[in-house]
PDB file of N, CA and C in Angstrom:
ATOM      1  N   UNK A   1     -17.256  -8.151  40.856  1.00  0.00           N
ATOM      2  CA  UNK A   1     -16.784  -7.140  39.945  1.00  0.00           C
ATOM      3  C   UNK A   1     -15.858  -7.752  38.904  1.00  0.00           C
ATOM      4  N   UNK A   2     -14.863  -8.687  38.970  1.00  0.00           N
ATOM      5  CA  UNK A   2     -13.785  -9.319  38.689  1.00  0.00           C
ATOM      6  C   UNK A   2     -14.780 -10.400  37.158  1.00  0.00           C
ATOM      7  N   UNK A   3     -15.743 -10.686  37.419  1.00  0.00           N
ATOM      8  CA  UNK A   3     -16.419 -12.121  36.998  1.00  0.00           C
ATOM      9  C   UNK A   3     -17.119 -11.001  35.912  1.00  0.00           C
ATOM     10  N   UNK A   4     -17.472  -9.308  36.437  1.00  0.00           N
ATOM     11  CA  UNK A   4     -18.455  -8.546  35.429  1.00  0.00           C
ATOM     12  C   UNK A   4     -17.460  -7.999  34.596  1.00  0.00           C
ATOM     13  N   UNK A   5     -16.242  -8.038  34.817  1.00  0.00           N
ATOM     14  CA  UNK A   5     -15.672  -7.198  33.678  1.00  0.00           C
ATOM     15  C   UNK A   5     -14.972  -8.162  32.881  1.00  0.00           C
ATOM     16  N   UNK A   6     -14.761  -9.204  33.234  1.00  0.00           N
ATOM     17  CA  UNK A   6     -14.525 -10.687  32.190  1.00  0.00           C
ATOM     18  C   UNK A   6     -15.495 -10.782  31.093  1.00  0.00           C
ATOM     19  N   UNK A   7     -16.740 -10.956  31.466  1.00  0.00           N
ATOM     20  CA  UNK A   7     -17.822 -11.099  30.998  1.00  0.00           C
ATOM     21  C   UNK A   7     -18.289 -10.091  30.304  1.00  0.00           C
ATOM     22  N   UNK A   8     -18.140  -8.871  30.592  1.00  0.00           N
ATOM     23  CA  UNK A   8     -17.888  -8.055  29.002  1.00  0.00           C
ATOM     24  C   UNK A   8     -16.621  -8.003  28.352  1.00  0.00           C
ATOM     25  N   UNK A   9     -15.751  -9.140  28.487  1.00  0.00           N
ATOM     26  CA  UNK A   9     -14.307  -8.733  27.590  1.00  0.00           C
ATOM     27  C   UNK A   9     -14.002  -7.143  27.837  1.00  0.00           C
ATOM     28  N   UNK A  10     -13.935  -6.951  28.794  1.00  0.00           N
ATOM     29  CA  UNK A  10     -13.330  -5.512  29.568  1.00  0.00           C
ATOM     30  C   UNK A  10     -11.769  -5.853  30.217  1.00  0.00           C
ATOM     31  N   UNK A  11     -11.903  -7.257  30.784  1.00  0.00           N
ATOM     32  CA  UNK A  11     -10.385  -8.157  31.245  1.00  0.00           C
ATOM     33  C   UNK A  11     -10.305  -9.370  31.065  1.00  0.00           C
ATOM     34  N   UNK A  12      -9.118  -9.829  31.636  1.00  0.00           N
ATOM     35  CA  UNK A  12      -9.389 -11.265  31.084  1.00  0.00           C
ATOM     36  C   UNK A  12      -8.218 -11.759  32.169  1.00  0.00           C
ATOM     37  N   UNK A  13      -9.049 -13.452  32.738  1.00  0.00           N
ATOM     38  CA  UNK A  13      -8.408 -14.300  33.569  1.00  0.00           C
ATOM     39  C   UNK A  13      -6.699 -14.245  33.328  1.00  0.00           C
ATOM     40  N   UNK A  14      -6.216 -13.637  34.803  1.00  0.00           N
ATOM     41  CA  UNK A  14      -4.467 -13.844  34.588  1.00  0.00           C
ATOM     42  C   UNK A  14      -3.758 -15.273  34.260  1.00  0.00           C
ATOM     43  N   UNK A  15      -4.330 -16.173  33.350  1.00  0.00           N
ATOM     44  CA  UNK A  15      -3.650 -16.867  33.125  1.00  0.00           C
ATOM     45  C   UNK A  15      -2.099 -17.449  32.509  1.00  0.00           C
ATOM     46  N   UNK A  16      -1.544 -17.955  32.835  1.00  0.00           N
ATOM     47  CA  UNK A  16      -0.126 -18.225  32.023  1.00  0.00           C
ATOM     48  C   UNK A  16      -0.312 -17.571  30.475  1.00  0.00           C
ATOM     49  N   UNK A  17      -0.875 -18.797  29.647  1.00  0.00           N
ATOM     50  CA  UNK A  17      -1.440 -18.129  28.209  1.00  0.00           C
ATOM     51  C   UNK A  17      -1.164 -17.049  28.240  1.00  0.00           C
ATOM     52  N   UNK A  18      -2.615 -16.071  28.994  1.00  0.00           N
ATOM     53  CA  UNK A  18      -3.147 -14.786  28.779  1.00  0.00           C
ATOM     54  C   UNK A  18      -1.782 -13.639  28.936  1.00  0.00           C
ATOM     55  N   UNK A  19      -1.002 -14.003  29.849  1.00  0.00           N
ATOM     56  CA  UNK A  19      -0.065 -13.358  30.013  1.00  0.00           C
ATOM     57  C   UNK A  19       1.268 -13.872  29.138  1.00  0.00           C
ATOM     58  N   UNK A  20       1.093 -14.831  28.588  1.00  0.00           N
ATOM     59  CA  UNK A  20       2.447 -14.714  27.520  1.00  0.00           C
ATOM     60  C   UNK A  20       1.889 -14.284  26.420  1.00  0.00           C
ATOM     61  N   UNK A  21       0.524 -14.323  25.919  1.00  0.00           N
ATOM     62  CA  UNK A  21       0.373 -13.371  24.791  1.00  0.00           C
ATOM     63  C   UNK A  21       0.135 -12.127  24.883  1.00  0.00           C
ATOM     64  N   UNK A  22       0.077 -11.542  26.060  1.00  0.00           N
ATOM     65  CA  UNK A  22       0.235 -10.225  26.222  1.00  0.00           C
ATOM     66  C   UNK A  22       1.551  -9.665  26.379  1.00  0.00           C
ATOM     67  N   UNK A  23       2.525 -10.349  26.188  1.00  0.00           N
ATOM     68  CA  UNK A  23       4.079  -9.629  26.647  1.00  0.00           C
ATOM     69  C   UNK A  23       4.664  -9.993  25.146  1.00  0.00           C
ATOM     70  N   UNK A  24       3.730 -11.221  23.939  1.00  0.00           N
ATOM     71  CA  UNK A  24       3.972 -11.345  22.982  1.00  0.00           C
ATOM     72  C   UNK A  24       3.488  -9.952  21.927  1.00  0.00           C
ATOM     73  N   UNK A  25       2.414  -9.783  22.452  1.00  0.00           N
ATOM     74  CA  UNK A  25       1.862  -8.231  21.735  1.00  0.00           C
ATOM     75  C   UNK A  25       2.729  -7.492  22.016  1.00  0.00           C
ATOM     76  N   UNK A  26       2.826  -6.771  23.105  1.00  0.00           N
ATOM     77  CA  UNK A  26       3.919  -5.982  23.750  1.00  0.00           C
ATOM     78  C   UNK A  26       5.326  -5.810  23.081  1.00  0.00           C
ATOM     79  N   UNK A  27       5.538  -7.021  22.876  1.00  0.00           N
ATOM     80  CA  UNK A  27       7.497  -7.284  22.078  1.00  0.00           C
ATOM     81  C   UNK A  27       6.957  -6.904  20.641  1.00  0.00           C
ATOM     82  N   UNK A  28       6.124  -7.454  20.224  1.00  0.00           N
ATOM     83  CA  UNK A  28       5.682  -6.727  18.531  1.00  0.00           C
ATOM     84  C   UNK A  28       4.818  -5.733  18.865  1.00  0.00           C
ATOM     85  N   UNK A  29       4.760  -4.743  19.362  1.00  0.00           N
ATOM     86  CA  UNK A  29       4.145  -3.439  19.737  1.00  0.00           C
ATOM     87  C   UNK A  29       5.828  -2.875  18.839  1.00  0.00           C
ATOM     88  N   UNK A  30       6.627  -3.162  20.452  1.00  0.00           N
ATOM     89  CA  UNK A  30       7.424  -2.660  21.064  1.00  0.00           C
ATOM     90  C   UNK A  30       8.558  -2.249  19.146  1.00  0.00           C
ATOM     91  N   UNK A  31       8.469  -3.654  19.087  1.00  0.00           N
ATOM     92  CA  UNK A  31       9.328  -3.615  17.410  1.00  0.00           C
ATOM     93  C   UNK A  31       8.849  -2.768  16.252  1.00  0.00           C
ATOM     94  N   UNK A  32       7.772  -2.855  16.515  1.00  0.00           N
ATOM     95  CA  UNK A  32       7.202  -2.213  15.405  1.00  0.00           C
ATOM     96  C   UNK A  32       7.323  -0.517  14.915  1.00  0.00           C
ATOM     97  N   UNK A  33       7.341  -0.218  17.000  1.00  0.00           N
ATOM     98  CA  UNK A  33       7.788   1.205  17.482  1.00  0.00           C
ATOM     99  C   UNK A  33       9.150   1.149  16.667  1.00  0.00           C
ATOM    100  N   UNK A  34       9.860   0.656  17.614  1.00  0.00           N
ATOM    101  CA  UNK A  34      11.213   0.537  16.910  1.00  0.00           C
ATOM    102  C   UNK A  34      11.965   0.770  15.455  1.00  0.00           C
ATOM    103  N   UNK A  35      11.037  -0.002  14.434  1.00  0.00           N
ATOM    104  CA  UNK A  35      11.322  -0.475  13.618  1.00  0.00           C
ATOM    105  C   UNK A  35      10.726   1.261  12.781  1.00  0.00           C
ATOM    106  N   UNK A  36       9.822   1.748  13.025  1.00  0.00           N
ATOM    107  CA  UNK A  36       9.071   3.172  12.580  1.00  0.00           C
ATOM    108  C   UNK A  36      10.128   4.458  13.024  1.00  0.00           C
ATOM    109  N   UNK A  37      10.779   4.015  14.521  1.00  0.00           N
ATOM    110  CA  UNK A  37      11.841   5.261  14.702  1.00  0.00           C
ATOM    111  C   UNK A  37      12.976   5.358  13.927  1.00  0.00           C
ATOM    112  N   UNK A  38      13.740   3.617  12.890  1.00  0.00           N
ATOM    113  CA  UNK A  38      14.213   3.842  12.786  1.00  0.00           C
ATOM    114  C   UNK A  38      14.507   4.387  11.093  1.00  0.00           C
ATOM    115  N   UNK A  39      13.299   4.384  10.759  1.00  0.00           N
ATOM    116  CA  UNK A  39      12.902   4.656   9.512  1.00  0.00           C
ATOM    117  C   UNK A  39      12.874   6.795   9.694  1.00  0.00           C
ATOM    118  N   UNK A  40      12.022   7.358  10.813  1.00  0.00           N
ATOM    119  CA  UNK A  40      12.247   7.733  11.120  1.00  0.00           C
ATOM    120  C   UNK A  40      13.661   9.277  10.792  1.00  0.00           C
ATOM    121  N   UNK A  41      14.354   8.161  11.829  1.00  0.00           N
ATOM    122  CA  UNK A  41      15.291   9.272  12.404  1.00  0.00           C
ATOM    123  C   UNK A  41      16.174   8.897  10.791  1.00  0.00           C
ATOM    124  N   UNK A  42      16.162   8.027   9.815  1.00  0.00           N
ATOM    125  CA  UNK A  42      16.814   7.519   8.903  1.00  0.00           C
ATOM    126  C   UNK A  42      16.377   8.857   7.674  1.00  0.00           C
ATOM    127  N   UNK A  43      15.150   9.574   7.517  1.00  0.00           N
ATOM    128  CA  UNK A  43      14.416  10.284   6.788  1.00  0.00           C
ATOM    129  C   UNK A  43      15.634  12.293   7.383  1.00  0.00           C
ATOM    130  N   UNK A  44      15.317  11.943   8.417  1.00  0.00           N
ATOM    131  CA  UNK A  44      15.496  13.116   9.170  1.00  0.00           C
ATOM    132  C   UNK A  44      17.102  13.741   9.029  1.00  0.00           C
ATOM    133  N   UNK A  45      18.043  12.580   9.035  1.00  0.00           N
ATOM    134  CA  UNK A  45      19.382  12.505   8.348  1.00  0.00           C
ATOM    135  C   UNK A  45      19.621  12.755   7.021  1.00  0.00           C
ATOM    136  N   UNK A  46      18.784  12.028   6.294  1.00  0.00           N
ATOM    137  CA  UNK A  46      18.783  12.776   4.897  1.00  0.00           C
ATOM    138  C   UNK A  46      18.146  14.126   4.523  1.00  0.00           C
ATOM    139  N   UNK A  47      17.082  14.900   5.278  1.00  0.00           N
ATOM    140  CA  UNK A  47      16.953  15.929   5.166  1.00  0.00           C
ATOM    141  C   UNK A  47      17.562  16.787   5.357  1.00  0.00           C
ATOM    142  N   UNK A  48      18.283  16.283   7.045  1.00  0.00           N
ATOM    143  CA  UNK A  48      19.448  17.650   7.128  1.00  0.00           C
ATOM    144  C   UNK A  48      20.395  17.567   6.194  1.00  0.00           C
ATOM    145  N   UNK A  49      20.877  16.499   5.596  1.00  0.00           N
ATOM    146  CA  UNK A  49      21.792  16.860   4.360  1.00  0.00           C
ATOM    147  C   UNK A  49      21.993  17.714   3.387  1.00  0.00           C
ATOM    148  N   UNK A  50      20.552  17.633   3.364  1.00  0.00           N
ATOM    149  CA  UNK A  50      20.448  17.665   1.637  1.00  0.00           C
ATOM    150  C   UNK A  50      19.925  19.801   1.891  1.00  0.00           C
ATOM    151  N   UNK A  51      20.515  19.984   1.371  1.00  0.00           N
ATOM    152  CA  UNK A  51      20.406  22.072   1.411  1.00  0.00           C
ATOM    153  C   UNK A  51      19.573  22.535  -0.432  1.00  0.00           C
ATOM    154  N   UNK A  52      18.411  21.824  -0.057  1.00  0.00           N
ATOM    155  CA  UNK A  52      17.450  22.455  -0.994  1.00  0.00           C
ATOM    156  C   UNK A  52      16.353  23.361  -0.447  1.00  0.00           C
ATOM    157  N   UNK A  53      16.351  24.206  -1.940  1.00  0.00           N
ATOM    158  CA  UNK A  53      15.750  25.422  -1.635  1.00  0.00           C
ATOM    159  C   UNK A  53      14.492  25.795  -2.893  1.00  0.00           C
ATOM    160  N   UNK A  54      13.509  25.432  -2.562  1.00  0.00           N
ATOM    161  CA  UNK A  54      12.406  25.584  -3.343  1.00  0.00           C
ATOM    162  C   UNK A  54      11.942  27.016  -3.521  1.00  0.00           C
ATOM    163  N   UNK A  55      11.757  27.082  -5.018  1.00  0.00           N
ATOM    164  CA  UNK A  55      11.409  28.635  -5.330  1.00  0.00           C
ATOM    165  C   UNK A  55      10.281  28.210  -6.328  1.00  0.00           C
ATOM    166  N   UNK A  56       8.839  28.865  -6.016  1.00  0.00           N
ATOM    167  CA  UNK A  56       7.950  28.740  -6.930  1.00  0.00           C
ATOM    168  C   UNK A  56       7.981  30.392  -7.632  1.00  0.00           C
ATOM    169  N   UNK A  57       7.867  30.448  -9.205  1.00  0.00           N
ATOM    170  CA  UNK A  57       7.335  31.880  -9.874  1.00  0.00           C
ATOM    171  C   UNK A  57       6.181  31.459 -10.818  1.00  0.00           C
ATOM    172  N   UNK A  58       6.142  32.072 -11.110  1.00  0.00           N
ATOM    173  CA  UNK A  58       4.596  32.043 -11.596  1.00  0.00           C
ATOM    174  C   UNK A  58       4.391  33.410 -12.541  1.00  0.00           C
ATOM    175  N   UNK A  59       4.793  32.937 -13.668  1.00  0.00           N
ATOM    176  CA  UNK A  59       4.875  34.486 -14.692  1.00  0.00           C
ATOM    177  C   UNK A  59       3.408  34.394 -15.473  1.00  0.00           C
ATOM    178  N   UNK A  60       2.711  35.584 -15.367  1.00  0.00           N
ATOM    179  CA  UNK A  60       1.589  36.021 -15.802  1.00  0.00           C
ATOM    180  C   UNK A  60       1.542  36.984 -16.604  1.00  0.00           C
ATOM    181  N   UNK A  61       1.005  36.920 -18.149  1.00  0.00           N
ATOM    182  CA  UNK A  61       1.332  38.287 -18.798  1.00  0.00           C
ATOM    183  C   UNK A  61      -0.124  39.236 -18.939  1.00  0.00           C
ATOM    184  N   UNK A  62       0.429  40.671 -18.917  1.00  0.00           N
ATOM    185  CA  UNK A  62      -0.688  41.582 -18.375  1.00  0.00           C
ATOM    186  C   UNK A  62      -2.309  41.203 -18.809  1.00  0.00           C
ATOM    187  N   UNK A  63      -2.001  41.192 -20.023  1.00  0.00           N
ATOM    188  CA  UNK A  63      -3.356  40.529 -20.946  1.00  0.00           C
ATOM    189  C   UNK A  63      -4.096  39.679 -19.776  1.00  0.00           C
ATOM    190  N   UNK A  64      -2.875  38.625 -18.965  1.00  0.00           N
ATOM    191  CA  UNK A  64      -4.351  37.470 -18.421  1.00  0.00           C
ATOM    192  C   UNK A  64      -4.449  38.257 -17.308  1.00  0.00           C
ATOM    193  N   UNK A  65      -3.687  39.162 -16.457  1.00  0.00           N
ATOM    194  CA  UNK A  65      -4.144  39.900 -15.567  1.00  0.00           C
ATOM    195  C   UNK A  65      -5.253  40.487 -15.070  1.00  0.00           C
ATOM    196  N   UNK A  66      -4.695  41.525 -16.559  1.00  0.00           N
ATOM    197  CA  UNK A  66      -6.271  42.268 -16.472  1.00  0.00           C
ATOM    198  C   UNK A  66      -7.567  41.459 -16.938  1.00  0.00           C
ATOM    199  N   UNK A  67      -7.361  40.010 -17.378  1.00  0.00           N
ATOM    200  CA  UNK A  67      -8.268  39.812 -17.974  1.00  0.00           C
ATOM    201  C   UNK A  67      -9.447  39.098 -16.402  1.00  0.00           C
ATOM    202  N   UNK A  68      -8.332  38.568 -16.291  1.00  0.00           N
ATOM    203  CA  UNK A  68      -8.578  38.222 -14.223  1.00  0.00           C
ATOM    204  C   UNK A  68      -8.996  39.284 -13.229  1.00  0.00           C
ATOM    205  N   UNK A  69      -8.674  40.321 -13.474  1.00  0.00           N
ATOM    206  CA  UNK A  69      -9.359  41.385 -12.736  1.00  0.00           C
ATOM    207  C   UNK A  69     -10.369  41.990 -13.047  1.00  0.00           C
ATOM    208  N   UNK A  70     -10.592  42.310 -14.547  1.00  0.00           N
ATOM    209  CA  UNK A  70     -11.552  43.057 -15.412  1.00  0.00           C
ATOM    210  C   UNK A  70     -11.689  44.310 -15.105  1.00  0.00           C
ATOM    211  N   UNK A  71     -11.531  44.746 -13.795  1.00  0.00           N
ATOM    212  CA  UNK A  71     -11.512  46.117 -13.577  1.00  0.00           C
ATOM    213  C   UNK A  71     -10.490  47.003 -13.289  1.00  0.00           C
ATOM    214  N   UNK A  72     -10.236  48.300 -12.990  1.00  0.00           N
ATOM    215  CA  UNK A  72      -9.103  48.741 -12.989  1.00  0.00           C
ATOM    216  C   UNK A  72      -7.923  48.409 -13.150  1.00  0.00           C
ATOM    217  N   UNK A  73      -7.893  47.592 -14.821  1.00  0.00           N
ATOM    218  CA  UNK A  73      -6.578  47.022 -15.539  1.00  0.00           C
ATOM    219  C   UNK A  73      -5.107  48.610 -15.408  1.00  0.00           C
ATOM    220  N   UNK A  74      -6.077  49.237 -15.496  1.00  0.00           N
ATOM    221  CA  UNK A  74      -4.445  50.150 -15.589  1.00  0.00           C
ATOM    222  C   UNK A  74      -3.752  50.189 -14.180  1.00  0.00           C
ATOM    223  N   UNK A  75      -4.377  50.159 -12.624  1.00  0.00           N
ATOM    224  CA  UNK A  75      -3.863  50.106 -11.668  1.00  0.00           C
ATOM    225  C   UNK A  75      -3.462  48.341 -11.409  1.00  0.00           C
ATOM    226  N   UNK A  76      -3.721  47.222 -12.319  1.00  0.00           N
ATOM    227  CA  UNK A  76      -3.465  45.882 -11.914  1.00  0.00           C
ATOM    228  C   UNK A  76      -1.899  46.032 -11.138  1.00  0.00           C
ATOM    229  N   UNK A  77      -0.713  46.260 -12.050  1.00  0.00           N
ATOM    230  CA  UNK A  77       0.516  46.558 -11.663  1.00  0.00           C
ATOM    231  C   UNK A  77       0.865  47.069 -10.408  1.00  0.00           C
ATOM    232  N   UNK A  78       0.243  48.241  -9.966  1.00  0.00           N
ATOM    233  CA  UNK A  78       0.838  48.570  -8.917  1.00  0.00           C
ATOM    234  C   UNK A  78       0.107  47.724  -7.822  1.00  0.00           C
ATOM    235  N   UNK A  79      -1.383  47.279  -7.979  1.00  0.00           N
ATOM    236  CA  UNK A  79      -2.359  46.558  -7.050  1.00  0.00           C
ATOM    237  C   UNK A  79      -1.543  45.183  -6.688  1.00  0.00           C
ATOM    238  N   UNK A  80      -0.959  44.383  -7.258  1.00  0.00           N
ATOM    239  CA  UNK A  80      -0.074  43.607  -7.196  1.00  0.00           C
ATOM    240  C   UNK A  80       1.077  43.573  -6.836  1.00  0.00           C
ATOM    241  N   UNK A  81       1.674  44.703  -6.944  1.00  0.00           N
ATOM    242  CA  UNK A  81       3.254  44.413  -7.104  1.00  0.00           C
ATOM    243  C   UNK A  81       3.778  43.919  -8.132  1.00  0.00           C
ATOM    244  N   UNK A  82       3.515  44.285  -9.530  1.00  0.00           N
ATOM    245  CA  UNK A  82       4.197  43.624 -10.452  1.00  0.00           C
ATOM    246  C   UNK A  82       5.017  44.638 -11.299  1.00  0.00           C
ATOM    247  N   UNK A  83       6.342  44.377 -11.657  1.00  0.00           N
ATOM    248  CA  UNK A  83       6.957  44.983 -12.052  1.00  0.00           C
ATOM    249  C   UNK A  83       6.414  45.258 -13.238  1.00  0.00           C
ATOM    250  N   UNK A  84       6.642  45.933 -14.745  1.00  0.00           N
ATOM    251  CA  UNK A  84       6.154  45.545 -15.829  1.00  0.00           C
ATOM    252  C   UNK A  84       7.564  46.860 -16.266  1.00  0.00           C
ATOM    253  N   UNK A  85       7.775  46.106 -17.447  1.00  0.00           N
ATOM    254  CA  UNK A  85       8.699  46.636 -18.189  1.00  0.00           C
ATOM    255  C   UNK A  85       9.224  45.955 -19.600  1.00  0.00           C
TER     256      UNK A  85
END
């Protein structure tokens, strides 16, 4: 079993090597994790700081309204919610 899963590169002989480049992956796994949390939690600090407040409006005048609806232009206003004055 040991010799069939070698032989498809499924595992590989516990050798010295094999096992210091696997604890070498591992430590640059491991940093890389590291190095992403601390970018991270670095993003997450400046967000809670910062007290912005995004407001989108979007002013439309009746003309393109109704021109967007084509039908029952005189009810567009109330069909919407749009103030008009």
């Amino acid at each position: 079993m040991q010799k069939l899963l070698i032989k498809k590169n499924l595992a590989k002989e516990a050798t010295s090597q094999a096992i210091g480049e696997l604890r070498g992956k591992q430590k640059s796994e491991e940093k890389a994790h590291a190095q992403l949390l601390a970018e991270a939690q670095e993003i997450k600090a400046k967000l809670g700081a910062e007290e912005t407040i995004v407001e989108f409006v979007e002013k439309v005048q009746m003309e393109e309204l109704c021109s967007i609806t084509k039908e029952n232009c005189g009810r567009a206003p109330k069909q919407f919610g749009i103030k008009t004055g």
